[in-house]
PDB file of N, CA and C in Angstrom:
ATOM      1  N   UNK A   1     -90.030  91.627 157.607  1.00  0.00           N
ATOM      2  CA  UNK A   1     -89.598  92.391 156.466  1.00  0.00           C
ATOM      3  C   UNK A   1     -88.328  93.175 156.808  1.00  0.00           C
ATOM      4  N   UNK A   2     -87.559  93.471 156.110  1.00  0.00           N
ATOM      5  CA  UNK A   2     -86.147  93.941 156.056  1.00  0.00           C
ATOM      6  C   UNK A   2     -86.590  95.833 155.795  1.00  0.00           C
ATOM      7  N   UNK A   3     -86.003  96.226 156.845  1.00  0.00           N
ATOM      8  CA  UNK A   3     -85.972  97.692 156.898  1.00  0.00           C
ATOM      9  C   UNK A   3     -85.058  98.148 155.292  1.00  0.00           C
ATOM     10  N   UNK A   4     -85.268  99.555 155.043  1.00  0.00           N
ATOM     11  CA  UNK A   4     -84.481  99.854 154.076  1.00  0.00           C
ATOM     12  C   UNK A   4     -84.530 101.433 154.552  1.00  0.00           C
ATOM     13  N   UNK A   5     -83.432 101.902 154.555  1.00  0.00           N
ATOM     14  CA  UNK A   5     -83.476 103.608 154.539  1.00  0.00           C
ATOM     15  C   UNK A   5     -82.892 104.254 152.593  1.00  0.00           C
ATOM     16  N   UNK A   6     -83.769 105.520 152.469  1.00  0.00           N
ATOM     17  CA  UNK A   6     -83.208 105.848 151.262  1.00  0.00           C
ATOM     18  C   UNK A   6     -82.278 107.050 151.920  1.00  0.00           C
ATOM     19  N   UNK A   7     -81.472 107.572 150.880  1.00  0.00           N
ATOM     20  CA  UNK A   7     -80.217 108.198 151.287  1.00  0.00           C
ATOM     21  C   UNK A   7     -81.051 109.325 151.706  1.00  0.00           C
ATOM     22  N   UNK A   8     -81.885 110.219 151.687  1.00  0.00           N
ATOM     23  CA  UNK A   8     -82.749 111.368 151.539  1.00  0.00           C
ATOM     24  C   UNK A   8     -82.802 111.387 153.011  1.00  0.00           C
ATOM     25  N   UNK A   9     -83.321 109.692 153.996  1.00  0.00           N
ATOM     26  CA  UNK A   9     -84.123 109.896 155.031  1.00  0.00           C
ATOM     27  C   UNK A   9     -82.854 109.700 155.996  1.00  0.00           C
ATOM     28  N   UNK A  10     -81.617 108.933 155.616  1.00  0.00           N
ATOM     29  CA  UNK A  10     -80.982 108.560 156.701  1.00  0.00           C
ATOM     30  C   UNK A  10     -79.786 109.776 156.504  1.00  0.00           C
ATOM     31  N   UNK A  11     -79.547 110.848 155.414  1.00  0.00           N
ATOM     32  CA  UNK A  11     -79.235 112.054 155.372  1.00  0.00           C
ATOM     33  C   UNK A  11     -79.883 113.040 156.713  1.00  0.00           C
ATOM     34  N   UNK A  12     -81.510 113.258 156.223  1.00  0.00           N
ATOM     35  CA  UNK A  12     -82.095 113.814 157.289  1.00  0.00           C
ATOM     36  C   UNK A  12     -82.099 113.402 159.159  1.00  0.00           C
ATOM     37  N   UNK A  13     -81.666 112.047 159.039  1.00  0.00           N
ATOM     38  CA  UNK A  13     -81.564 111.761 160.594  1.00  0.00           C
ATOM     39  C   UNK A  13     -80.415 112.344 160.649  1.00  0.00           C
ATOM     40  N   UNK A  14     -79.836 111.891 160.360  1.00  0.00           N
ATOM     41  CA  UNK A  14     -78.238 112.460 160.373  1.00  0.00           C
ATOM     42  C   UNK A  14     -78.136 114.428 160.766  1.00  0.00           C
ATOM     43  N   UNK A  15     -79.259 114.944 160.177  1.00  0.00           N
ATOM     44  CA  UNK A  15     -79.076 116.001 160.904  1.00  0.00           C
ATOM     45  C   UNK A  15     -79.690 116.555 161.212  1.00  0.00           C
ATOM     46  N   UNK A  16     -80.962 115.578 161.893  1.00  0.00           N
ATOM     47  CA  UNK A  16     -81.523 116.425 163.078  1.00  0.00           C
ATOM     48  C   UNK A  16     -80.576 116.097 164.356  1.00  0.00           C
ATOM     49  N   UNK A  17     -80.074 114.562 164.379  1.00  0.00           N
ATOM     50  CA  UNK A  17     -79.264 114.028 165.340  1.00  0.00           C
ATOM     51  C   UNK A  17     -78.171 115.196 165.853  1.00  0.00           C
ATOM     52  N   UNK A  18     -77.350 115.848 164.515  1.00  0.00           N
ATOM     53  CA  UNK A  18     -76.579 116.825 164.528  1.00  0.00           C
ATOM     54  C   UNK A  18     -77.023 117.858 165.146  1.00  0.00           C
ATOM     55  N   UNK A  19     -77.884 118.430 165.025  1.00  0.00           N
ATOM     56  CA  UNK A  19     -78.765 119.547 165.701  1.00  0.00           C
ATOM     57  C   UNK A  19     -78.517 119.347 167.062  1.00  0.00           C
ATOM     58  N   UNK A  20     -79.871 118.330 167.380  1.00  0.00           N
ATOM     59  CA  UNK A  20     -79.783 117.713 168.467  1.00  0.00           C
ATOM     60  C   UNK A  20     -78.330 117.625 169.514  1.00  0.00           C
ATOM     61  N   UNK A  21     -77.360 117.611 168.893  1.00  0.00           N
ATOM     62  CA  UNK A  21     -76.075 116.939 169.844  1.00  0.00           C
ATOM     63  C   UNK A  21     -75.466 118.286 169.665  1.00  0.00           C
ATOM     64  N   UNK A  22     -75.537 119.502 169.250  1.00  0.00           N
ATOM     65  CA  UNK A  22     -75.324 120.398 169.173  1.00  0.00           C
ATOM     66  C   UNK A  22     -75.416 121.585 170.301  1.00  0.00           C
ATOM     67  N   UNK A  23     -77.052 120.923 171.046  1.00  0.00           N
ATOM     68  CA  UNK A  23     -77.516 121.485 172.032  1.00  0.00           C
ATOM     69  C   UNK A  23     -77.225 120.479 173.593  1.00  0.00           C
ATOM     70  N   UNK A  24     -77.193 119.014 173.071  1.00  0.00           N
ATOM     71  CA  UNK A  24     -77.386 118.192 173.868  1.00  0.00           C
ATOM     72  C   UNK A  24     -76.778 116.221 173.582  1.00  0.00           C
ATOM     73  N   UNK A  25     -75.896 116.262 173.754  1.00  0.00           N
ATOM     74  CA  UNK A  25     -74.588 115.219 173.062  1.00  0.00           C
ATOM     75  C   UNK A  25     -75.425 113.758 173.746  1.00  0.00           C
ATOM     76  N   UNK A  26     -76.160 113.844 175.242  1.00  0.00           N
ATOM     77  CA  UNK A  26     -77.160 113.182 175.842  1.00  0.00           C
ATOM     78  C   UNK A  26     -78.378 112.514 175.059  1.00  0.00           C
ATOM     79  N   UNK A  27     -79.085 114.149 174.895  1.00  0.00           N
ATOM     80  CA  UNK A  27     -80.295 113.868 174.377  1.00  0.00           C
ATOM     81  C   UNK A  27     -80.228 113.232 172.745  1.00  0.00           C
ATOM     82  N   UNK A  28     -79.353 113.535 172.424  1.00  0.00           N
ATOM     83  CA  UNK A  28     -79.053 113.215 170.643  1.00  0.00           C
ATOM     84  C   UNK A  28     -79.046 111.672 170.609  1.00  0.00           C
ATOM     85  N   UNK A  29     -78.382 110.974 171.472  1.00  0.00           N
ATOM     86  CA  UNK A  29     -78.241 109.100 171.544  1.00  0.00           C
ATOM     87  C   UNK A  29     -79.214 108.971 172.015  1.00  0.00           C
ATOM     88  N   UNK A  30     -80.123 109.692 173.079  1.00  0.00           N
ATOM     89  CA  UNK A  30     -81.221 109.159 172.862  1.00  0.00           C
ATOM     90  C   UNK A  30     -82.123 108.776 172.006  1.00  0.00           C
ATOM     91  N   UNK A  31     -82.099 110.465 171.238  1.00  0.00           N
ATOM     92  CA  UNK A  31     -83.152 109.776 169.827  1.00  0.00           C
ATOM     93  C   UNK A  31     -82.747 108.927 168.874  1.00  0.00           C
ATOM     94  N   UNK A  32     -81.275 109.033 168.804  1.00  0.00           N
ATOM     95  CA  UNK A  32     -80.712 107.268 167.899  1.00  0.00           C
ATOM     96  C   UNK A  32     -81.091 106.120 168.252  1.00  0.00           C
ATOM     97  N   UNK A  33     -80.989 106.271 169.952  1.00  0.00           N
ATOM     98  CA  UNK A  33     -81.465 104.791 170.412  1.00  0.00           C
ATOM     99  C   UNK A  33     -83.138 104.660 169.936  1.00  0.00           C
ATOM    100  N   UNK A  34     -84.196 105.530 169.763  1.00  0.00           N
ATOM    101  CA  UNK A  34     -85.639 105.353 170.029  1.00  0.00           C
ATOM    102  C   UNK A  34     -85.507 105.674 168.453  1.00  0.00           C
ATOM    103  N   UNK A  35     -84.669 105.885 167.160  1.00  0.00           N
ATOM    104  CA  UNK A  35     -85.122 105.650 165.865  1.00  0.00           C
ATOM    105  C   UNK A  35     -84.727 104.270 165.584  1.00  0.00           C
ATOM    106  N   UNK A  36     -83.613 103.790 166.719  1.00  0.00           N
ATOM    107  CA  UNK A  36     -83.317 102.773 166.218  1.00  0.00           C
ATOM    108  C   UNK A  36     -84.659 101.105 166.440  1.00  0.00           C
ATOM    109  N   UNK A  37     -85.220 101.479 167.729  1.00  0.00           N
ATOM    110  CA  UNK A  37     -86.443 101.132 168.102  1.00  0.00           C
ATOM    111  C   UNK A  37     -87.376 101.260 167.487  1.00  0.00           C
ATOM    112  N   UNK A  38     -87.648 102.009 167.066  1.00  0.00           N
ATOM    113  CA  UNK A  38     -88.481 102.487 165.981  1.00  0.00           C
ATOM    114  C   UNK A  38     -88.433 101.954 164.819  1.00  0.00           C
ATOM    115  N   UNK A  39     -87.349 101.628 163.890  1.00  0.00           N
ATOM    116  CA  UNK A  39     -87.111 101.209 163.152  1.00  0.00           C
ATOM    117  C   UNK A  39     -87.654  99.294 163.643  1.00  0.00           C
ATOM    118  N   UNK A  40     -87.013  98.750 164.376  1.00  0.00           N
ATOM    119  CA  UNK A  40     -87.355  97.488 164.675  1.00  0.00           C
ATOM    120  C   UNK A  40     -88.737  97.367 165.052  1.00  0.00           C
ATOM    121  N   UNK A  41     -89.458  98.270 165.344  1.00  0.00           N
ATOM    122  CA  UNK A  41     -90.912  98.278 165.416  1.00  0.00           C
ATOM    123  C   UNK A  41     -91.739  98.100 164.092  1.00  0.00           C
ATOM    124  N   UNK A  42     -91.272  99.324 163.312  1.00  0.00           N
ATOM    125  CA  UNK A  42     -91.917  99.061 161.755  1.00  0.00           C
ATOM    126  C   UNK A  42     -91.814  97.895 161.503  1.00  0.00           C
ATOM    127  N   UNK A  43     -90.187  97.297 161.755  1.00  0.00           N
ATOM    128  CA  UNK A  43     -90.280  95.856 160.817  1.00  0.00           C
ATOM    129  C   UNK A  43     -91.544  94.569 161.383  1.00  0.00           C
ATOM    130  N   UNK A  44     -91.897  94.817 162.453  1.00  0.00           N
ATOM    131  CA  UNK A  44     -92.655  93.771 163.175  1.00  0.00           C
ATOM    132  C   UNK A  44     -93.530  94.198 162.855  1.00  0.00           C
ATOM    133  N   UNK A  45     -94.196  95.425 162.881  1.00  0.00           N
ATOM    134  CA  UNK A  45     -95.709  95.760 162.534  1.00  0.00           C
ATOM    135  C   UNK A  45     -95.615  96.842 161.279  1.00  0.00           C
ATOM    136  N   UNK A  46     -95.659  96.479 160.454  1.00  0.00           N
ATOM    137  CA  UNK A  46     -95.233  97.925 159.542  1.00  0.00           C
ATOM    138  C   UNK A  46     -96.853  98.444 158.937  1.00  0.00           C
ATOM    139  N   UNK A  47     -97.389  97.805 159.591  1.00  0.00           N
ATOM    140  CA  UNK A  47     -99.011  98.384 158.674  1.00  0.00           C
ATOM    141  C   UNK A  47     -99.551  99.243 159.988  1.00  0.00           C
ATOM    142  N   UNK A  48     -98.805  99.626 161.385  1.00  0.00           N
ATOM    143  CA  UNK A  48     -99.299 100.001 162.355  1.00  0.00           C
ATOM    144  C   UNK A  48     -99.278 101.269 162.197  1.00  0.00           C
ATOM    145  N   UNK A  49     -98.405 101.528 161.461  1.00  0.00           N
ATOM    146  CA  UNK A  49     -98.174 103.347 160.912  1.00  0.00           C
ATOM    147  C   UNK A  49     -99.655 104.146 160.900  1.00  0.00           C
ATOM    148  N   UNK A  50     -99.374 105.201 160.585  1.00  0.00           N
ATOM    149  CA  UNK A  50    -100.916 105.958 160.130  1.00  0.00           C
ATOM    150  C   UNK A  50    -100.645 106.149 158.653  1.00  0.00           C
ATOM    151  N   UNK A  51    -101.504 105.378 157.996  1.00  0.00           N
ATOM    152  CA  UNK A  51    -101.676 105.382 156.661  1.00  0.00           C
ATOM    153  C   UNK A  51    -101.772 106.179 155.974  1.00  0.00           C
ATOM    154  N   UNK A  52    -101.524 107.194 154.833  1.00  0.00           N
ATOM    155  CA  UNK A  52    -101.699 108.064 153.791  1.00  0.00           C
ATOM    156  C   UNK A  52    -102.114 107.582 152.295  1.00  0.00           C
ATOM    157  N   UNK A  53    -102.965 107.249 152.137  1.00  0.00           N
ATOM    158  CA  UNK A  53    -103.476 106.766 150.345  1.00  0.00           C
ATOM    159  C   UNK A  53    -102.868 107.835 149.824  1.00  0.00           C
ATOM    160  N   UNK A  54    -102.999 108.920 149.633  1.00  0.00           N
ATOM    161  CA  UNK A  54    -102.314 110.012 148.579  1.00  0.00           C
ATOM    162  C   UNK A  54    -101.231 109.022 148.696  1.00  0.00           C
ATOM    163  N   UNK A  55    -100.208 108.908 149.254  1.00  0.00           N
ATOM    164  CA  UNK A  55     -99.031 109.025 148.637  1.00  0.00           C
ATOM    165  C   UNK A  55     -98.184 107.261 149.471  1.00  0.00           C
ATOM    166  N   UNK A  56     -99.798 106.652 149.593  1.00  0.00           N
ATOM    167  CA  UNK A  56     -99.624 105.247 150.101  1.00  0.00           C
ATOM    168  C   UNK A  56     -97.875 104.854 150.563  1.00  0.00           C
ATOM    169  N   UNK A  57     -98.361 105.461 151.270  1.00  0.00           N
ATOM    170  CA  UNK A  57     -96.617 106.081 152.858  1.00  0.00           C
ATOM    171  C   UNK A  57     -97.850 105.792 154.062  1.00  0.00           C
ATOM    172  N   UNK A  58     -96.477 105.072 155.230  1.00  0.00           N
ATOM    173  CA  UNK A  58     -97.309 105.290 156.761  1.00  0.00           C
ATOM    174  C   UNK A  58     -96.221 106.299 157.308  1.00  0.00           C
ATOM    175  N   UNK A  59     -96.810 106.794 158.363  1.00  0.00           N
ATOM    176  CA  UNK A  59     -95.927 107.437 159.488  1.00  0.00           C
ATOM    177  C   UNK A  59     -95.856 106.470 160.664  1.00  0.00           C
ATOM    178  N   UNK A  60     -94.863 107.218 161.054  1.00  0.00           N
ATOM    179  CA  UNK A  60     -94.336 106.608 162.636  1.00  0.00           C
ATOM    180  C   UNK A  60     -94.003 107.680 163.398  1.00  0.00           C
ATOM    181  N   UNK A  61     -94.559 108.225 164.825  1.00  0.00           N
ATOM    182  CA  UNK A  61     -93.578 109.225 165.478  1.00  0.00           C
ATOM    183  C   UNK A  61     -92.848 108.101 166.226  1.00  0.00           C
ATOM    184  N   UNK A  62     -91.402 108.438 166.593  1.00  0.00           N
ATOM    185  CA  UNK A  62     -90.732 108.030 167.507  1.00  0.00           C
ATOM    186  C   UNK A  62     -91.075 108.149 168.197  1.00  0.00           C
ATOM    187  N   UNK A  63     -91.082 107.048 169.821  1.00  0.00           N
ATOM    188  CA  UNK A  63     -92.018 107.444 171.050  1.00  0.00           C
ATOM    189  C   UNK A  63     -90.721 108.741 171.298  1.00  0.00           C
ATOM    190  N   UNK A  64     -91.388 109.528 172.515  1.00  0.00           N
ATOM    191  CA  UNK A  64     -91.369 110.537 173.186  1.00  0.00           C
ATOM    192  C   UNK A  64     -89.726 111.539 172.415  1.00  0.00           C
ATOM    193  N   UNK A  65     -89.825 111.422 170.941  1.00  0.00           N
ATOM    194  CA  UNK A  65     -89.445 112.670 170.367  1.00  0.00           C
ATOM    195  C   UNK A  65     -90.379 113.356 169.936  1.00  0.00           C
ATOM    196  N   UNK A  66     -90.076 114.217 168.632  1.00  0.00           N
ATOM    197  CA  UNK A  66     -90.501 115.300 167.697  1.00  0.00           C
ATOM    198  C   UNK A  66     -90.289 114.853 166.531  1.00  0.00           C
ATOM    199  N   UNK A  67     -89.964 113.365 166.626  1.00  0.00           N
ATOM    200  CA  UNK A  67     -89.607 112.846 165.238  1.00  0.00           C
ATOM    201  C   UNK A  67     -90.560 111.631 164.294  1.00  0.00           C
ATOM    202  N   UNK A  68     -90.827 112.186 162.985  1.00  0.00           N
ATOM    203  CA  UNK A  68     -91.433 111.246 162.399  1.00  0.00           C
ATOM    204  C   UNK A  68     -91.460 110.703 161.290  1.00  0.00           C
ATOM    205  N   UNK A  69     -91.424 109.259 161.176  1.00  0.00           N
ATOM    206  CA  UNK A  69     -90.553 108.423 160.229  1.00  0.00           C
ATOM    207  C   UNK A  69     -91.531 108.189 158.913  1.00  0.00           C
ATOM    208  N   UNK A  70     -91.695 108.938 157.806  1.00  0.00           N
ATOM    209  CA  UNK A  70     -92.254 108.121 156.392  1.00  0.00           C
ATOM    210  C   UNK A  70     -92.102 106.911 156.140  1.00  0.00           C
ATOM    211  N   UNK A  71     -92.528 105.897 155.950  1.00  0.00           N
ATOM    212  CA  UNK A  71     -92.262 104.804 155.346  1.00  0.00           C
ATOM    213  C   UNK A  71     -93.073 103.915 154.090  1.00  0.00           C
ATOM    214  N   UNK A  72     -92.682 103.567 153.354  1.00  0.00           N
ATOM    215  CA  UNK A  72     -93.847 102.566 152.014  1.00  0.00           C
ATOM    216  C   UNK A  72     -93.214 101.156 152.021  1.00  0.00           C
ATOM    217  N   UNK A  73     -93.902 100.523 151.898  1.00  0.00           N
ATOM    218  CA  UNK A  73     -94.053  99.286 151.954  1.00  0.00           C
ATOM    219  C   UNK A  73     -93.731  98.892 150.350  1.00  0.00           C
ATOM    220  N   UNK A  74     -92.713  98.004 149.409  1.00  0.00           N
ATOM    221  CA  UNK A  74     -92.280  98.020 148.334  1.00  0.00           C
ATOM    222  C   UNK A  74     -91.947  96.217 148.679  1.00  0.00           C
ATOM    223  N   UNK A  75     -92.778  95.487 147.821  1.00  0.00           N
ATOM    224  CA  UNK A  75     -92.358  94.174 147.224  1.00  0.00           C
ATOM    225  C   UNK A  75     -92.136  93.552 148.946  1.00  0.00           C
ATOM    226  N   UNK A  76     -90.317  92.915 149.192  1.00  0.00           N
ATOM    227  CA  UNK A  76     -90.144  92.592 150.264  1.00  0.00           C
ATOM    228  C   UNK A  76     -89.238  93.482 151.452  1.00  0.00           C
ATOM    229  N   UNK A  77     -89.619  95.117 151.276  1.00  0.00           N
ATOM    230  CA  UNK A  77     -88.753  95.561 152.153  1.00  0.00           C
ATOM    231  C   UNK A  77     -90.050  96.612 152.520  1.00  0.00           C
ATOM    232  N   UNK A  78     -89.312  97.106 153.549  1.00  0.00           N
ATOM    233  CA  UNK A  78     -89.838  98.446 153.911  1.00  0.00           C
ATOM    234  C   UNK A  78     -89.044  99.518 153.793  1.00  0.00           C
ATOM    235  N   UNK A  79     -89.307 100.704 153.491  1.00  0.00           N
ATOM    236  CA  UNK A  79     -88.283 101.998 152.806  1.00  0.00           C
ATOM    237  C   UNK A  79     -88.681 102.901 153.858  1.00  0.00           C
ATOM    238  N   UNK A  80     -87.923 103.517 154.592  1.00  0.00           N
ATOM    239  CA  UNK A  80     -87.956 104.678 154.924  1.00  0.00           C
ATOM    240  C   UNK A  80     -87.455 105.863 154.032  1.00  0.00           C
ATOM    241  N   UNK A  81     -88.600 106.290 154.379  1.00  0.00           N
ATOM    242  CA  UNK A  81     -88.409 107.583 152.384  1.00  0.00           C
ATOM    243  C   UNK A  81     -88.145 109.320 153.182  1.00  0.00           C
ATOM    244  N   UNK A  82     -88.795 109.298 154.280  1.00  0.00           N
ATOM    245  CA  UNK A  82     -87.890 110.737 155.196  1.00  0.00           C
ATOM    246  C   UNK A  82     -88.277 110.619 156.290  1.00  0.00           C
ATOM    247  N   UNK A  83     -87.833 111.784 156.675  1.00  0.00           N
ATOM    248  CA  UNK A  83     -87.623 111.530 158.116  1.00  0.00           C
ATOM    249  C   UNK A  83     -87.631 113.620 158.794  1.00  0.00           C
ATOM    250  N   UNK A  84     -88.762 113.601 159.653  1.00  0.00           N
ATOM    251  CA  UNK A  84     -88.997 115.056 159.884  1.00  0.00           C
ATOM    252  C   UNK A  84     -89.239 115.283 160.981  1.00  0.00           C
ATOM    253  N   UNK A  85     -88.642 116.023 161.618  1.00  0.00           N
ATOM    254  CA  UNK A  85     -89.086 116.863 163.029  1.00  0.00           C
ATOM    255  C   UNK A  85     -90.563 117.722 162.556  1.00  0.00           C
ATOM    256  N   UNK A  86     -91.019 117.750 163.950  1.00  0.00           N
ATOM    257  CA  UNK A  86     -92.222 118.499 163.878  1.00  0.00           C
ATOM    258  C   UNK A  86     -92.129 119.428 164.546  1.00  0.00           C
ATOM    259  N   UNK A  87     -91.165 120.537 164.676  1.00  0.00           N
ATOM    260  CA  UNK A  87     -90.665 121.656 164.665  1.00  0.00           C
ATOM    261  C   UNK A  87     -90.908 122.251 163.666  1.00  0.00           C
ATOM    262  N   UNK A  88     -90.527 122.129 162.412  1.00  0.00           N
ATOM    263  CA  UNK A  88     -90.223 122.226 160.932  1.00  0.00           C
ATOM    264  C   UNK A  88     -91.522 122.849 160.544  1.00  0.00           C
ATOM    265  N   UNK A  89     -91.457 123.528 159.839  1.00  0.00           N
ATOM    266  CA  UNK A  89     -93.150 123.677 159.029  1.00  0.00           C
ATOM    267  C   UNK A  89     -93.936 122.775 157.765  1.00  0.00           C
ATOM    268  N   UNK A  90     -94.931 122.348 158.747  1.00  0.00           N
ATOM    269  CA  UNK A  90     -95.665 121.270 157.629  1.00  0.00           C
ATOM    270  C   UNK A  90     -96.184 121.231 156.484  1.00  0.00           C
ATOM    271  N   UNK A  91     -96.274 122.594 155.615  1.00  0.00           N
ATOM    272  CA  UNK A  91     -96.191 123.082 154.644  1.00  0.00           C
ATOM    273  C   UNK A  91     -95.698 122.551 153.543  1.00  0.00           C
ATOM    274  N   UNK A  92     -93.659 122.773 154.091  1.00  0.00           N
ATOM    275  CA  UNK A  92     -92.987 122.504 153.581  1.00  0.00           C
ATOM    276  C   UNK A  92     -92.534 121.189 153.668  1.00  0.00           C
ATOM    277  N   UNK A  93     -92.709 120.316 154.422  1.00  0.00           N
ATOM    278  CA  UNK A  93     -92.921 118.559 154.239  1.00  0.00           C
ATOM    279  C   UNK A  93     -93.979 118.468 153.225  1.00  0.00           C
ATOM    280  N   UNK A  94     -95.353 118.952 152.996  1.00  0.00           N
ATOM    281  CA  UNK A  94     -96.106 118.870 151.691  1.00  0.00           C
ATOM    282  C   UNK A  94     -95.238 118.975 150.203  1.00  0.00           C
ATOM    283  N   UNK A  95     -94.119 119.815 150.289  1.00  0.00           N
ATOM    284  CA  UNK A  95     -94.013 120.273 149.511  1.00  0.00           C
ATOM    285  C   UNK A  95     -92.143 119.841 149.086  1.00  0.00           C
ATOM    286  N   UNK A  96     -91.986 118.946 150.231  1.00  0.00           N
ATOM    287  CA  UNK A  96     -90.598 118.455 149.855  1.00  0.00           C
ATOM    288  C   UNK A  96     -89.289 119.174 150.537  1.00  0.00           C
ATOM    289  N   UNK A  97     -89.655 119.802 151.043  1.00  0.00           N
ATOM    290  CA  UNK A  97     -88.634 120.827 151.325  1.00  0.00           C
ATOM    291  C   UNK A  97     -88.122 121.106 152.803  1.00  0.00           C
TER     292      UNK A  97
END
């Protein structure tokens, strides 16, 4: 299946990456390289996620970040719909924000 990012999620990589390279220009390509892995992982197994019925979305953490990838499964693609550090308060991922 063909990956898909929506503008929302590949916005949000975009700046945790920023963050990230802010503190650490190193550690920041790392986590590009392991979303980018990540990403090629979903496409091979995309039902491996942890499932959510509410809102029939899987997750993905990136191995050995803080990062974790939404994704839904739509017709013939897969969507990555956001994208969140778990720093952040989980609250406000409930709640969009």
């Amino acid at each position: 299946m063909k990956v898909e990012w929506t503008a929302e999620a590949s916005t949000e990589l975009d700046r945790i990456l920023a963050y990230i390279a802010s503190q650490d220009i190193a550690a920041a390509s790392l986590v590009a390289d392991r979303a980018l892995k990540a990403e090629k992982g979903i496409a091979r197994f995309p039902r491996a996620g942890r499932y959510d019925a509410e809102t029939a979305t899987f997750d993905r953490f990136i191995p050995k970040t803080r990062v974790i990838l939404t994704y839904a499964l739509r017709d013939d693609a897969i969507w990555i719909v956001s994208v969140w550090h778990t720093s952040r308060d989980p609250a406000a991922r409930k709640r969009g924000t």
